[in-house]
C-alpha atoms as a PDB file:
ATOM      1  CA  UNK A   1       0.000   0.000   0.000  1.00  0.00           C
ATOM      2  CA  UNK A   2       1.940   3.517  -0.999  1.00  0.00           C
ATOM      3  CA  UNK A   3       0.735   6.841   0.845  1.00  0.00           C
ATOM      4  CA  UNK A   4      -0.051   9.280  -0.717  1.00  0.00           C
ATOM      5  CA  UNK A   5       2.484  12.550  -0.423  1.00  0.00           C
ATOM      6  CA  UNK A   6       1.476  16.085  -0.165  1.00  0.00           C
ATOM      7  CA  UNK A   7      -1.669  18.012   0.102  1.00  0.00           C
ATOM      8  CA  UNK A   8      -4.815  15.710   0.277  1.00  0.00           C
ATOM      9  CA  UNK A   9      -7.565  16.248  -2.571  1.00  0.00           C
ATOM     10  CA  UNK A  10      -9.773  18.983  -2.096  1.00  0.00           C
ATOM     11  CA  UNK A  11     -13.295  18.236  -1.001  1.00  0.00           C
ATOM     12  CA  UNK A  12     -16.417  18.231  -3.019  1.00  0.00           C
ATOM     13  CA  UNK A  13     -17.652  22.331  -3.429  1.00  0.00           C
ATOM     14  CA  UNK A  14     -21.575  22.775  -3.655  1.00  0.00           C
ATOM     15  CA  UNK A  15     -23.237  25.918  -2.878  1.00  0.00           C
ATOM     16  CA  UNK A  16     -26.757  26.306  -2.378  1.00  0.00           C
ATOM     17  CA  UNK A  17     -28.917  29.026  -2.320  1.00  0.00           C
ATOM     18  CA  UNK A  18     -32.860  28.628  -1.134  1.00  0.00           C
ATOM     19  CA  UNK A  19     -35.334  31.685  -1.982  1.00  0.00           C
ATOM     20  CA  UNK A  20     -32.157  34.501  -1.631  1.00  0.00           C
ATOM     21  CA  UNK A  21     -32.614  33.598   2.561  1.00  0.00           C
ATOM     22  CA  UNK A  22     -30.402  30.617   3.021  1.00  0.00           C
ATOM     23  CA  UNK A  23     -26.951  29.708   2.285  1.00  0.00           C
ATOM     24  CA  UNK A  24     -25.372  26.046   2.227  1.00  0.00           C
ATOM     25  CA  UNK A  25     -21.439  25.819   1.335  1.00  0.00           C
ATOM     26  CA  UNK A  26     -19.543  22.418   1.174  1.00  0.00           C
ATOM     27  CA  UNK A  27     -16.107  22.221   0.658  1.00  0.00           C
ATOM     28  CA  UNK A  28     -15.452  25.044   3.536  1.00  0.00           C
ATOM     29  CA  UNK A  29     -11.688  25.112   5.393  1.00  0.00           C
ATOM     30  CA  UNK A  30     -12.545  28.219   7.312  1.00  0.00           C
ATOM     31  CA  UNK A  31     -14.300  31.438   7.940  1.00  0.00           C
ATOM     32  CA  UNK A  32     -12.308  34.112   7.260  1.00  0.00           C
ATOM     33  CA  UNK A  33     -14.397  37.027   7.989  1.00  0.00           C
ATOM     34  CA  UNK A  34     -17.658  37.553   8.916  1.00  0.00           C
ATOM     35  CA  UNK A  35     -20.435  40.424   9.775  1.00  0.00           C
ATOM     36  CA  UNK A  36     -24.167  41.002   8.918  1.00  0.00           C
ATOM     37  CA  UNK A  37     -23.570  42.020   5.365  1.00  0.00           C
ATOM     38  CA  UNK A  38     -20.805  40.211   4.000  1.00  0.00           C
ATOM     39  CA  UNK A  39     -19.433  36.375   4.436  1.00  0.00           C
ATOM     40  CA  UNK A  40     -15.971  35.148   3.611  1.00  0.00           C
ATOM     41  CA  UNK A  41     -14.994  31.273   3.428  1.00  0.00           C
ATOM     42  CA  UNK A  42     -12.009  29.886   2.401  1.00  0.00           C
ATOM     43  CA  UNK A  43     -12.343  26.711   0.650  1.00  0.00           C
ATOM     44  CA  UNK A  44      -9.706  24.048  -0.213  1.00  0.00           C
ATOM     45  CA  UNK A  45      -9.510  25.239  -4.066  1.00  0.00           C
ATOM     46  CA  UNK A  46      -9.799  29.175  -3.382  1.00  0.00           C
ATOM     47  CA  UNK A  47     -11.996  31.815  -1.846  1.00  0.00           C
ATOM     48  CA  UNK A  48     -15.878  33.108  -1.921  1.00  0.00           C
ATOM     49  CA  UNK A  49     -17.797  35.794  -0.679  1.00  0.00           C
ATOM     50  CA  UNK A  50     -20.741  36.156   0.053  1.00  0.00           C
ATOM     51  CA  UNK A  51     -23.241  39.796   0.132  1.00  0.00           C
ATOM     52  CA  UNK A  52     -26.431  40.621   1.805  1.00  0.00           C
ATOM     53  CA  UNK A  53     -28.046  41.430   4.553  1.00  0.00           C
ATOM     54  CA  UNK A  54     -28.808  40.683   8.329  1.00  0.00           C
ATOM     55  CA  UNK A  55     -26.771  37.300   8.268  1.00  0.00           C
ATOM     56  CA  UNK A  56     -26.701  35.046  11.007  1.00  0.00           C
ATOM     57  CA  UNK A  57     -24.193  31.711  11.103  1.00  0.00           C
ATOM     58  CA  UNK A  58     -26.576  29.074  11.664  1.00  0.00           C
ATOM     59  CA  UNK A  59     -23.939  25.755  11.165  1.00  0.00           C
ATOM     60  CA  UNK A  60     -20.131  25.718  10.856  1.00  0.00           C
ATOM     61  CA  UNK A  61     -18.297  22.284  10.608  1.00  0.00           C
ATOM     62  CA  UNK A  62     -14.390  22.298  10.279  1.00  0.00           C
ATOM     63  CA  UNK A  63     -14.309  18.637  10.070  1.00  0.00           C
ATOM     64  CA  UNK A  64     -17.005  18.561   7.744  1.00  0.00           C
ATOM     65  CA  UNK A  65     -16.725  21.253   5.491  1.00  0.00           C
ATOM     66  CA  UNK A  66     -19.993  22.486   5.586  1.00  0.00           C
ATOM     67  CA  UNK A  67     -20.814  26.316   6.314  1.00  0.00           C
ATOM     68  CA  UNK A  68     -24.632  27.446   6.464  1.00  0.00           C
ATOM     69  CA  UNK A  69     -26.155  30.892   7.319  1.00  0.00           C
ATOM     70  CA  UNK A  70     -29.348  32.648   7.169  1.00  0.00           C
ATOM     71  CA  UNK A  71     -29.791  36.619   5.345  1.00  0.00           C
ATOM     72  CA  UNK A  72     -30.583  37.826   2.679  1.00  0.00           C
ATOM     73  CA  UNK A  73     -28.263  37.128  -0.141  1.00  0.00           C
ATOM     74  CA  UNK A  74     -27.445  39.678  -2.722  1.00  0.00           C
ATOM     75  CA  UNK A  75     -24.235  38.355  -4.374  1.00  0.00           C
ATOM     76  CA  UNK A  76     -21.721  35.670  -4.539  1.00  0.00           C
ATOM     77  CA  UNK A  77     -17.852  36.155  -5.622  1.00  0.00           C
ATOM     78  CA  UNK A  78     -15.056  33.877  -6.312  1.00  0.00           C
ATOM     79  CA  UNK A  79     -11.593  34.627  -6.037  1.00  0.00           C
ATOM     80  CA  UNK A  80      -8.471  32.683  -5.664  1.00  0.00           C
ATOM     81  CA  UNK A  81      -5.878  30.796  -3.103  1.00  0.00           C
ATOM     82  CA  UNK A  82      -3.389  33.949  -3.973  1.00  0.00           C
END
C-alpha cells in the first residue's frame, strides 16, 4: 500500500442558495471574515464571498466542510488561493 504525499484532494464544493434567505457551502476550510452584510470562506480550491443582509451563522463544521447561514443574499464572488 503507498501513501499518498502532499496536500490531500480537495473536497467536493456545492453551494446552495434557497429563496435569496439561506446559504449552504460544502467544501469550507474556514471562515475568514464575517459580519451582517458580507461572508468570507475559504475553501480548499480558493476563496468566496458572500453579500447581503442581516446574516446570522446558523452551522459551521471544520471537520465537515460544511458552512450554512441565514440573510438575505445579494451576491456571490469567487476569487483565488493567492
Amino acid at each position: 500500500m503507498q501513501e499518498s504525499k502532499g496536500k490531500a484532494e480537495p473536497r467536493p464544493h456545492v453551494l446552495t442558495i434557497e429563496e435569496k434567505k439561506r446559504v449552504t457551502v460544502t467544501g469550507v476550510e474556514s471562515v475568514t471574515a464575517f459580519s451582517p452584510q458580507q461572508i468570507s470562506l475559504a475553501l480548499d480550491n480558493g476563496r468566496m464571498t458572500i453579500t447581503g443582509n442581516n446574516f446570522r451563522v446558523t452551522a459551521f463544521s471544520k471537520a465537515n466542510g460544511t458552512f450554512s447561514a441565514d440573510g438575505a443574499v445579494t451576491g456571490v464572488k469567487y476569487g483565488s488561493l493567492s
